[in-house]
PDB file of N, CA and C in Angstrom:
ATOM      1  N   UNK A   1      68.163  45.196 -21.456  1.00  0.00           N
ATOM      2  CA  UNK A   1      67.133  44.635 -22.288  1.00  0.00           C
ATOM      3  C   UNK A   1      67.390  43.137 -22.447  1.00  0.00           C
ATOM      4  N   UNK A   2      66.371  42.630 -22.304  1.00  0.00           N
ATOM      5  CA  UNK A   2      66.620  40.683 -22.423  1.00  0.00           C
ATOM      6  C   UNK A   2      66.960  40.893 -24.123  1.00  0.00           C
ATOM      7  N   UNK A   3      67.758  39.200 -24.115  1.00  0.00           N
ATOM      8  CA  UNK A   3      67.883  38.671 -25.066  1.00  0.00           C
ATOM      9  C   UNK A   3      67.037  37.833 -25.696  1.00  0.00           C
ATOM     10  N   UNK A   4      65.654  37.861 -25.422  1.00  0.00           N
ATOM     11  CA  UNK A   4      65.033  36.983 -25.693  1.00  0.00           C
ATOM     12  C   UNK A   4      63.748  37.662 -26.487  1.00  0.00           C
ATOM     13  N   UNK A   5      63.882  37.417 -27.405  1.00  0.00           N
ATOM     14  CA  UNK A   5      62.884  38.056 -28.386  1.00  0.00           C
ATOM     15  C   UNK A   5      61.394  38.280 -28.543  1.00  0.00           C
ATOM     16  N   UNK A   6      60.921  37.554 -27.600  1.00  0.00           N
ATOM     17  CA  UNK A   6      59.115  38.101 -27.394  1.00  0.00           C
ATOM     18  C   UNK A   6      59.565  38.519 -25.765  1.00  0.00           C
ATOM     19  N   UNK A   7      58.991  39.841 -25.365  1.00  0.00           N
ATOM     20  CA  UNK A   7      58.705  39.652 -24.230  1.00  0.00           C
ATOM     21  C   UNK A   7      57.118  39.700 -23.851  1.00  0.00           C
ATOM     22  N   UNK A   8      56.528  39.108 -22.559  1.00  0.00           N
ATOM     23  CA  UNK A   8      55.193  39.105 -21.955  1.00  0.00           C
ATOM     24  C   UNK A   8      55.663  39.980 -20.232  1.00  0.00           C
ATOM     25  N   UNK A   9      55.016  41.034 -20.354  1.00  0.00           N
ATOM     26  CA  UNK A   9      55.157  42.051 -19.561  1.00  0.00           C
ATOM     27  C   UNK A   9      53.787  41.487 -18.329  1.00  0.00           C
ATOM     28  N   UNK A  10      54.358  42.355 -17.349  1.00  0.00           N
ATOM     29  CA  UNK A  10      53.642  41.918 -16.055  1.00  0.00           C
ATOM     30  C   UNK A  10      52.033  42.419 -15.939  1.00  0.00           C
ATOM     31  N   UNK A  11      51.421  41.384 -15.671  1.00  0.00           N
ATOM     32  CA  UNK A  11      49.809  41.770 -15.613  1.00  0.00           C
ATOM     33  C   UNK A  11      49.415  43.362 -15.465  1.00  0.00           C
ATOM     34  N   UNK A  12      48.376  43.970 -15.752  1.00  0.00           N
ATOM     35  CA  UNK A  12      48.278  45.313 -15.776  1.00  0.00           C
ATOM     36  C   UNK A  12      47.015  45.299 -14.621  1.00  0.00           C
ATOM     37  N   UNK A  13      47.066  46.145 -14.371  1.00  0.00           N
ATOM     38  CA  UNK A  13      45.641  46.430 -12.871  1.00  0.00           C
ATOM     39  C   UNK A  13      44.541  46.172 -13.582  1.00  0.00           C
ATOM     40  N   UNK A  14      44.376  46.444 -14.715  1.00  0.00           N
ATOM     41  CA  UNK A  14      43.026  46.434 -15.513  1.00  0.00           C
ATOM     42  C   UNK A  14      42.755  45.080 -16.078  1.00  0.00           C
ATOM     43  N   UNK A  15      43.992  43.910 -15.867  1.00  0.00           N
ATOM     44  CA  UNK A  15      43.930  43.169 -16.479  1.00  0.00           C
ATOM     45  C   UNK A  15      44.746  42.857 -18.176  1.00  0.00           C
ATOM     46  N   UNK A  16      45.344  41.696 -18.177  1.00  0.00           N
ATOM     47  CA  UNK A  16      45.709  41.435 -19.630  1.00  0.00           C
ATOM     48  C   UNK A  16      47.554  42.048 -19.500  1.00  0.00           C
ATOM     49  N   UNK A  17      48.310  41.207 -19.906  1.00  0.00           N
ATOM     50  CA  UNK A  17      49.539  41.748 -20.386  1.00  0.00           C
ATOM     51  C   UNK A  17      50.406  42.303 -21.660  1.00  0.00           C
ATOM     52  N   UNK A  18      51.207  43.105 -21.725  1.00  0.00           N
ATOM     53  CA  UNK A  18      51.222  43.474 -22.987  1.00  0.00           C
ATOM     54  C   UNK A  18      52.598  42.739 -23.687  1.00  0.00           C
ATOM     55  N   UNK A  19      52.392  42.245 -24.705  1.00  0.00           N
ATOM     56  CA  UNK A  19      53.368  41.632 -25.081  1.00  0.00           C
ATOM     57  C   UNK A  19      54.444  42.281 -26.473  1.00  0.00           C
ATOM     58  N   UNK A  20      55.377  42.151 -26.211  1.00  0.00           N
ATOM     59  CA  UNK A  20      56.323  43.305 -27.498  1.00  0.00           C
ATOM     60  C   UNK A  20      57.847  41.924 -28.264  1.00  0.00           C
ATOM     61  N   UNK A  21      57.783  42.202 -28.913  1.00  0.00           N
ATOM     62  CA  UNK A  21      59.049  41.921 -30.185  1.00  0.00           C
ATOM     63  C   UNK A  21      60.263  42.587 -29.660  1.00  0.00           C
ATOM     64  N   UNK A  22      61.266  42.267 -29.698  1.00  0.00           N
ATOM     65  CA  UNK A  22      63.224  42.624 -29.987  1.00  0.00           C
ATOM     66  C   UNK A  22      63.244  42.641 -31.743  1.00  0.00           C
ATOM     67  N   UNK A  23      63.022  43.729 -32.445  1.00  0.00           N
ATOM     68  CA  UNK A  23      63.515  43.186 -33.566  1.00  0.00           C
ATOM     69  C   UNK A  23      63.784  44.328 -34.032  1.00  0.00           C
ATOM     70  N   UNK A  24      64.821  44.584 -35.116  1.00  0.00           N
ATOM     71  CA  UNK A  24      65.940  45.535 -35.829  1.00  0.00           C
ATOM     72  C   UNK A  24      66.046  46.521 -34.536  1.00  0.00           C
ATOM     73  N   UNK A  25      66.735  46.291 -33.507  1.00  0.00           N
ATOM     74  CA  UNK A  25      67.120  47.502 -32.319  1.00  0.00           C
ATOM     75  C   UNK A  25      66.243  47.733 -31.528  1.00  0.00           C
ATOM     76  N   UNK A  26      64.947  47.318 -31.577  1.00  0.00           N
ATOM     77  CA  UNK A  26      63.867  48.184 -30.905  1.00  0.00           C
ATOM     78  C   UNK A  26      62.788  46.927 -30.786  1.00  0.00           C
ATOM     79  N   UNK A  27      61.767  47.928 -29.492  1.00  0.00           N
ATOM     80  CA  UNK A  27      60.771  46.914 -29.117  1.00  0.00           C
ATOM     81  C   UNK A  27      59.651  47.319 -30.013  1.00  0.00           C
ATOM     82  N   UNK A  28      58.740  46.308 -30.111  1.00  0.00           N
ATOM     83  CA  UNK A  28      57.506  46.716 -31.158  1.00  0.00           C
ATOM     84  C   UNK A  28      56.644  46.117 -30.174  1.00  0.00           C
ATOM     85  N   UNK A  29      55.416  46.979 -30.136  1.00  0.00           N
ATOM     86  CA  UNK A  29      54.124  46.273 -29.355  1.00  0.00           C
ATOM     87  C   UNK A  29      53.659  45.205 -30.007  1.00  0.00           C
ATOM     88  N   UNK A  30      52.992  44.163 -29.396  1.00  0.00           N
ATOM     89  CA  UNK A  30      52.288  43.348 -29.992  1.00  0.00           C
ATOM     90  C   UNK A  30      50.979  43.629 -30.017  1.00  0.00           C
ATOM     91  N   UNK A  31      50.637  43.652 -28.907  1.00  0.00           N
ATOM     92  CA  UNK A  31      49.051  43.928 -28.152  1.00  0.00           C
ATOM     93  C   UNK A  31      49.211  43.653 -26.980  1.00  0.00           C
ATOM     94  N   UNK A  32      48.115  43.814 -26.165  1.00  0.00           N
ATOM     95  CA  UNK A  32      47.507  43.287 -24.801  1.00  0.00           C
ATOM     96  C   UNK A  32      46.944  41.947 -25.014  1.00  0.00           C
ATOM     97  N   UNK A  33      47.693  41.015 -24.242  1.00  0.00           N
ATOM     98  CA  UNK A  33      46.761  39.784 -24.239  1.00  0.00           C
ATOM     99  C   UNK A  33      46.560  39.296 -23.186  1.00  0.00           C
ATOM    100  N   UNK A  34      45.149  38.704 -23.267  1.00  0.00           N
ATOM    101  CA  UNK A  34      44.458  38.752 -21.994  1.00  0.00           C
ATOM    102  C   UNK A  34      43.937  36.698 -21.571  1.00  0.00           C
ATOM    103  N   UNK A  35      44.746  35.989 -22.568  1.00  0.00           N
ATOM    104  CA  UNK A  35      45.020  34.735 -22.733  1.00  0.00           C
ATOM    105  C   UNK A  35      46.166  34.126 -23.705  1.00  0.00           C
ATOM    106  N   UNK A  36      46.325  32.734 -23.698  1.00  0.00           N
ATOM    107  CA  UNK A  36      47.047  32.263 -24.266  1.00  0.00           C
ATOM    108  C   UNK A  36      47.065  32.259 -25.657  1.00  0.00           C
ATOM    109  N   UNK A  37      45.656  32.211 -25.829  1.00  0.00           N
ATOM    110  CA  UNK A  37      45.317  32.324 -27.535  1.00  0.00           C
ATOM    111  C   UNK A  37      45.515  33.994 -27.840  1.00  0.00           C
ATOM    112  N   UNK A  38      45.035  34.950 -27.318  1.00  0.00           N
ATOM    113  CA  UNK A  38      45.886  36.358 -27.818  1.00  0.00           C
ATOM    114  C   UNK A  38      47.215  36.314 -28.023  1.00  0.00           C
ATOM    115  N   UNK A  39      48.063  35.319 -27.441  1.00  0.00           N
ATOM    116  CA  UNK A  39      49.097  35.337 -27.622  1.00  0.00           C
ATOM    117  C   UNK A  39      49.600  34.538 -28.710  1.00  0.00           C
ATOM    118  N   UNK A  40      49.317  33.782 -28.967  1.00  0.00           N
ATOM    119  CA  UNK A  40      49.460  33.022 -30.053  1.00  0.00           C
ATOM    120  C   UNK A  40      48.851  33.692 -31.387  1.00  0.00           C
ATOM    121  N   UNK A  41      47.891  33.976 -31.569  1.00  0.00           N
ATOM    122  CA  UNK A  41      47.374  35.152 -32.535  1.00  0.00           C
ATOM    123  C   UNK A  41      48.301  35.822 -32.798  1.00  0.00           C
ATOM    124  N   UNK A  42      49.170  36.765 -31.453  1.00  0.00           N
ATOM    125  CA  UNK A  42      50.214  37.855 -31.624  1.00  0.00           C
ATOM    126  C   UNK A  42      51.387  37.234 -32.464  1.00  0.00           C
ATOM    127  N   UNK A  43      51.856  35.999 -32.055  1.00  0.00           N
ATOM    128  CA  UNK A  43      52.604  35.644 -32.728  1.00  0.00           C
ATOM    129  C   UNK A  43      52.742  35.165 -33.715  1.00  0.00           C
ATOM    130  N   UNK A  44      51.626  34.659 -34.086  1.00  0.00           N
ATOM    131  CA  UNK A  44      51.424  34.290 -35.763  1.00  0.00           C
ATOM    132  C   UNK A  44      51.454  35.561 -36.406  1.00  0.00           C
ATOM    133  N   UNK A  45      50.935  36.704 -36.046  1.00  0.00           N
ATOM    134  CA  UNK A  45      51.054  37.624 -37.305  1.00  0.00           C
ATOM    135  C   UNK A  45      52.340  38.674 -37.391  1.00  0.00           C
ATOM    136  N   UNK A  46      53.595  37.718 -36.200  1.00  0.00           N
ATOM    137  CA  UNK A  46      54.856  38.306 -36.135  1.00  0.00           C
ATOM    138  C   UNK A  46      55.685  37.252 -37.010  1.00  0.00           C
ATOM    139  N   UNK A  47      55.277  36.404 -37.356  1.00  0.00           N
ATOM    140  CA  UNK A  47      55.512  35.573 -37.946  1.00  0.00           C
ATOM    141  C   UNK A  47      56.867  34.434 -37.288  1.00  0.00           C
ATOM    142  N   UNK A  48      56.089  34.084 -36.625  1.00  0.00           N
ATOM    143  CA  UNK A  48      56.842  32.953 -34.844  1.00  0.00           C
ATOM    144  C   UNK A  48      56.547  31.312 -35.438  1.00  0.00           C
ATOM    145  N   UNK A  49      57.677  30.907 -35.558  1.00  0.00           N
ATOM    146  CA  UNK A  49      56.965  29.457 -36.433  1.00  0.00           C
ATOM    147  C   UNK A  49      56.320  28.716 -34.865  1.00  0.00           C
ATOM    148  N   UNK A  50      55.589  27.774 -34.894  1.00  0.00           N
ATOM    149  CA  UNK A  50      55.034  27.200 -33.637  1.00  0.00           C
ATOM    150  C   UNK A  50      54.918  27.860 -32.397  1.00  0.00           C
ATOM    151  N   UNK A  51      54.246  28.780 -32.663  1.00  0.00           N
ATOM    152  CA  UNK A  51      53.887  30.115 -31.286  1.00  0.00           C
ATOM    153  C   UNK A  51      53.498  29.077 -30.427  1.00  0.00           C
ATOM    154  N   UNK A  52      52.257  28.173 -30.418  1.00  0.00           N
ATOM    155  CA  UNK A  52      51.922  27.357 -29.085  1.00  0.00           C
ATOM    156  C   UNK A  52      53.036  27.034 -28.189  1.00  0.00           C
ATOM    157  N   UNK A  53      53.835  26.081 -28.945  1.00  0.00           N
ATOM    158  CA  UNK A  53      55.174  25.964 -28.090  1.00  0.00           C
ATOM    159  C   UNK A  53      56.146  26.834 -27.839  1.00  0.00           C
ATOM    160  N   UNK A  54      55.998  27.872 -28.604  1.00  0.00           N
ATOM    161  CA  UNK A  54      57.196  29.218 -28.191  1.00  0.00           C
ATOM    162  C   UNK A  54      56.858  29.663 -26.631  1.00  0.00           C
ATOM    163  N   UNK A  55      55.855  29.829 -25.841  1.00  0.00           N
ATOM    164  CA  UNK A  55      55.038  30.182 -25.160  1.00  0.00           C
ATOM    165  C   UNK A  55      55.752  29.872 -24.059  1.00  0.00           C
ATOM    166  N   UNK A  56      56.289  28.641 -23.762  1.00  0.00           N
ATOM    167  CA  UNK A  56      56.905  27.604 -22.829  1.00  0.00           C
ATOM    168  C   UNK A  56      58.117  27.518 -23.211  1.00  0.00           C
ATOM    169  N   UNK A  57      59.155  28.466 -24.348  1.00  0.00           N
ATOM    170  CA  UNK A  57      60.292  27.816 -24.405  1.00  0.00           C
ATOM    171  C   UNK A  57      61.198  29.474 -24.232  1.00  0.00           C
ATOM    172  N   UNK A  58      61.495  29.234 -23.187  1.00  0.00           N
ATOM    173  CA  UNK A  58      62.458  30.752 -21.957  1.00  0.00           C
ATOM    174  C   UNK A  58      63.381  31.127 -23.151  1.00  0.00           C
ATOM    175  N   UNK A  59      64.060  30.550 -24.142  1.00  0.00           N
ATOM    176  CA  UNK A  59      64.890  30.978 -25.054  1.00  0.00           C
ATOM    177  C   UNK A  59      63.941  32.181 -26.023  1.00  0.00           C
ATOM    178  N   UNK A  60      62.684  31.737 -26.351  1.00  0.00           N
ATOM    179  CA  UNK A  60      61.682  32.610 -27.165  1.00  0.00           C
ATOM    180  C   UNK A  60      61.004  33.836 -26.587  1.00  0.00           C
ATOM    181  N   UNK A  61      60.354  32.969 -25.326  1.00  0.00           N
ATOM    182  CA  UNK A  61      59.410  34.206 -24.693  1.00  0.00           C
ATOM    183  C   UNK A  61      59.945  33.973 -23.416  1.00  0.00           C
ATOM    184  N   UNK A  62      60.228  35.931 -23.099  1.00  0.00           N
ATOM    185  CA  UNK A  62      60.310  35.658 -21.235  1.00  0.00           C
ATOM    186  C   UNK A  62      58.907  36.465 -20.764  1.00  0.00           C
ATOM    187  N   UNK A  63      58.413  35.243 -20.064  1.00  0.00           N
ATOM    188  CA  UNK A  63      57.334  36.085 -18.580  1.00  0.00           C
ATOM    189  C   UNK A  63      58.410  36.850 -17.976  1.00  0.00           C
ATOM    190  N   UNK A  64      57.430  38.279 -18.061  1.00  0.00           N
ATOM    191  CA  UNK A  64      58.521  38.937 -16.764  1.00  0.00           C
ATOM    192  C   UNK A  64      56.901  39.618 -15.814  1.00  0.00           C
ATOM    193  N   UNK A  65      57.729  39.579 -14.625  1.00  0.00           N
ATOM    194  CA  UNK A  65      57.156  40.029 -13.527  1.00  0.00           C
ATOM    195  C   UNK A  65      55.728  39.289 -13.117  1.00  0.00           C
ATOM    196  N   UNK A  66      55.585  37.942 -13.083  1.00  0.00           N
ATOM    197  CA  UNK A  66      54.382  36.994 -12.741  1.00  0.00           C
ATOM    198  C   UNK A  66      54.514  35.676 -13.672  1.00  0.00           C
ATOM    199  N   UNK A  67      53.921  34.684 -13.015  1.00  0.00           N
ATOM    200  CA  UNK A  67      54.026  33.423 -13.685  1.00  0.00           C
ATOM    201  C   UNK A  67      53.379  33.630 -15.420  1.00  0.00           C
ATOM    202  N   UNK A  68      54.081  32.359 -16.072  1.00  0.00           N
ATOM    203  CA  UNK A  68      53.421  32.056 -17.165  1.00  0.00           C
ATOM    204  C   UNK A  68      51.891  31.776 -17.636  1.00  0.00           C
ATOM    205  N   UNK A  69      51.050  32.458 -18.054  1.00  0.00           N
ATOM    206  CA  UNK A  69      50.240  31.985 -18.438  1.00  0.00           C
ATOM    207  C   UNK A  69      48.962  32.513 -17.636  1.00  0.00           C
ATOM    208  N   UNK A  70      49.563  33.417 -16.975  1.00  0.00           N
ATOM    209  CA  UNK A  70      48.626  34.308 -16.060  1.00  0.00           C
ATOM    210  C   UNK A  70      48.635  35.930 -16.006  1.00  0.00           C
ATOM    211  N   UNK A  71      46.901  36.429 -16.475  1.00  0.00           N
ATOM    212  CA  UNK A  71      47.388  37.103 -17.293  1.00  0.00           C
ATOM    213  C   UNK A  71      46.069  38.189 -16.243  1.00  0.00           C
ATOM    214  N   UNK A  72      46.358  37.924 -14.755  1.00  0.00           N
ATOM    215  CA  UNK A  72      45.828  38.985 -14.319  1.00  0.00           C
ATOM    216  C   UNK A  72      46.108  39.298 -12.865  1.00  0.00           C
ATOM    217  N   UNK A  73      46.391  40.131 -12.260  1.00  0.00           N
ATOM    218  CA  UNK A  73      46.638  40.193 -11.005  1.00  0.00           C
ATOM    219  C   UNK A  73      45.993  39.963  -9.643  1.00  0.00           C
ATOM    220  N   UNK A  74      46.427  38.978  -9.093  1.00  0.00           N
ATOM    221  CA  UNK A  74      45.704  38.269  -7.886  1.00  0.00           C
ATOM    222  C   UNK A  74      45.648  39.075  -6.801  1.00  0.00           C
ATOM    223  N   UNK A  75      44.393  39.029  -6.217  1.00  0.00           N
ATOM    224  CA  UNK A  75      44.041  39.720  -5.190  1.00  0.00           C
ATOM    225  C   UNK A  75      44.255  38.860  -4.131  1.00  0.00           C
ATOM    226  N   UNK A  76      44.281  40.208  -3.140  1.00  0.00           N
ATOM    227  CA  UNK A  76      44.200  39.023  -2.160  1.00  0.00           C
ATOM    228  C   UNK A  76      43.463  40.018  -0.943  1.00  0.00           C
ATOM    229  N   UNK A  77      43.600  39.719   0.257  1.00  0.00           N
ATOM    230  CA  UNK A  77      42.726  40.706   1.542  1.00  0.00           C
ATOM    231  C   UNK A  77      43.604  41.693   1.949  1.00  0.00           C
ATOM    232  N   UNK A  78      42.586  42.913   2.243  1.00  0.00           N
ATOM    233  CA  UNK A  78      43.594  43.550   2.908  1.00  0.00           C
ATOM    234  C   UNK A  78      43.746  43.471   4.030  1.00  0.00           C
ATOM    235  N   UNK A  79      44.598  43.849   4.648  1.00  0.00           N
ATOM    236  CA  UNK A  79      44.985  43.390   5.939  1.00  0.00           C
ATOM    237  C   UNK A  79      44.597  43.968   6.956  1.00  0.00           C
ATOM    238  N   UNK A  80      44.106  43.256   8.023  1.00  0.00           N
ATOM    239  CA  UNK A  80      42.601  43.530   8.867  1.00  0.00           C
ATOM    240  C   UNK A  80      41.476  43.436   8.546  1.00  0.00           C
ATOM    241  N   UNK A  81      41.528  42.701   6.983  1.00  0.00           N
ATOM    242  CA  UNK A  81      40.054  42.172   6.724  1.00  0.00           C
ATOM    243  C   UNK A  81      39.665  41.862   7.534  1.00  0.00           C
ATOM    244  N   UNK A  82      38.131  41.425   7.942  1.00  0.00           N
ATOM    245  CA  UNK A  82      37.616  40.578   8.937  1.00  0.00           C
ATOM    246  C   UNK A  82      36.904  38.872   8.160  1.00  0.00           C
ATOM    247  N   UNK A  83      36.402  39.271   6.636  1.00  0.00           N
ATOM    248  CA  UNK A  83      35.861  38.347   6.156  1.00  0.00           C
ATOM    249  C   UNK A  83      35.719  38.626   4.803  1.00  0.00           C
ATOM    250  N   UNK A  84      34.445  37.912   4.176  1.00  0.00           N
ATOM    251  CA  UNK A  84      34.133  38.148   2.795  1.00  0.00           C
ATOM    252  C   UNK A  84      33.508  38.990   2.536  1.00  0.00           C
ATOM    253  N   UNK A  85      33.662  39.362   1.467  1.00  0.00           N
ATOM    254  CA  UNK A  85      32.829  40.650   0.932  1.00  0.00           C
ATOM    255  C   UNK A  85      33.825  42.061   1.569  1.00  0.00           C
ATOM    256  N   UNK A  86      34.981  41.799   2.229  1.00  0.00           N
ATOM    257  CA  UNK A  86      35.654  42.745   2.699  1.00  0.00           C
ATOM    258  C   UNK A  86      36.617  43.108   1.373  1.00  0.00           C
ATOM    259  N   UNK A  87      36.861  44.716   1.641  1.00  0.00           N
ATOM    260  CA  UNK A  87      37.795  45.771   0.313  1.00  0.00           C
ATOM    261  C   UNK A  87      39.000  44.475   0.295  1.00  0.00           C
ATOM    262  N   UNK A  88      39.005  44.712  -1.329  1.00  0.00           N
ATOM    263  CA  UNK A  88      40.611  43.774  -1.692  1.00  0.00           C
ATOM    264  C   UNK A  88      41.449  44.687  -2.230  1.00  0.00           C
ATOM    265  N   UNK A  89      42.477  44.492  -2.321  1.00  0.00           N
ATOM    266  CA  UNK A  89      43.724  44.928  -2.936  1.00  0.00           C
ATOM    267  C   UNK A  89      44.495  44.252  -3.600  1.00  0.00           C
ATOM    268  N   UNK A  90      44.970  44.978  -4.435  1.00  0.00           N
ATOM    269  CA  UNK A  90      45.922  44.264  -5.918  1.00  0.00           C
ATOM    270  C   UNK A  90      47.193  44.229  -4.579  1.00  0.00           C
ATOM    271  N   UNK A  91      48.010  43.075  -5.060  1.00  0.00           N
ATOM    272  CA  UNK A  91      49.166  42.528  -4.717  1.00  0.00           C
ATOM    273  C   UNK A  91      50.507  43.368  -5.345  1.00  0.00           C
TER     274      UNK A  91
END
């Protein structure tokens, strides 16, 4: 388990990540957030002094499993597409 007390979990297929608390032993959900401001919301009512900047500071919050601040899973072609409008697949 990280040491780092908010975690932001890896984009979900449906979209939006779910973000959870380290606190007294255990994880607590926050919600699903599906931007930066859900997240900041989440953390104000965890009571996070300066959530905006917590966001960006690896000691507070870890992104795990996809960049910061991205909060949905990139498609891309499948392989042997021929063009556009061709079936995509989650990455």
């Amino acid at each position: 388990m990280s040491s780092v007390p908010i975690t932001v979990h890896r984009p979900s297929a449906s979209g939006g990540r779910r973000a959870t608390v380290h606190r007294h032993g255990r994880e607590q959900v926050l919600g699903t957030a599906h931007s930066d401001h859900d997240l900041v919301v989440f953390l104000e009512s965890a009571g996070v002094t300066d959530p905006d900047a917590a966001l960006d500071d690896p000691q507070r919050v870890e992104w795990r499993d996809g960049p910061a601040h991205v909060f949905h899973r990139r498609l891309a072609p499948r392989s042997g597409a021929s063009g556009p409008g061709e079936e995509l697949r989650r990455e």
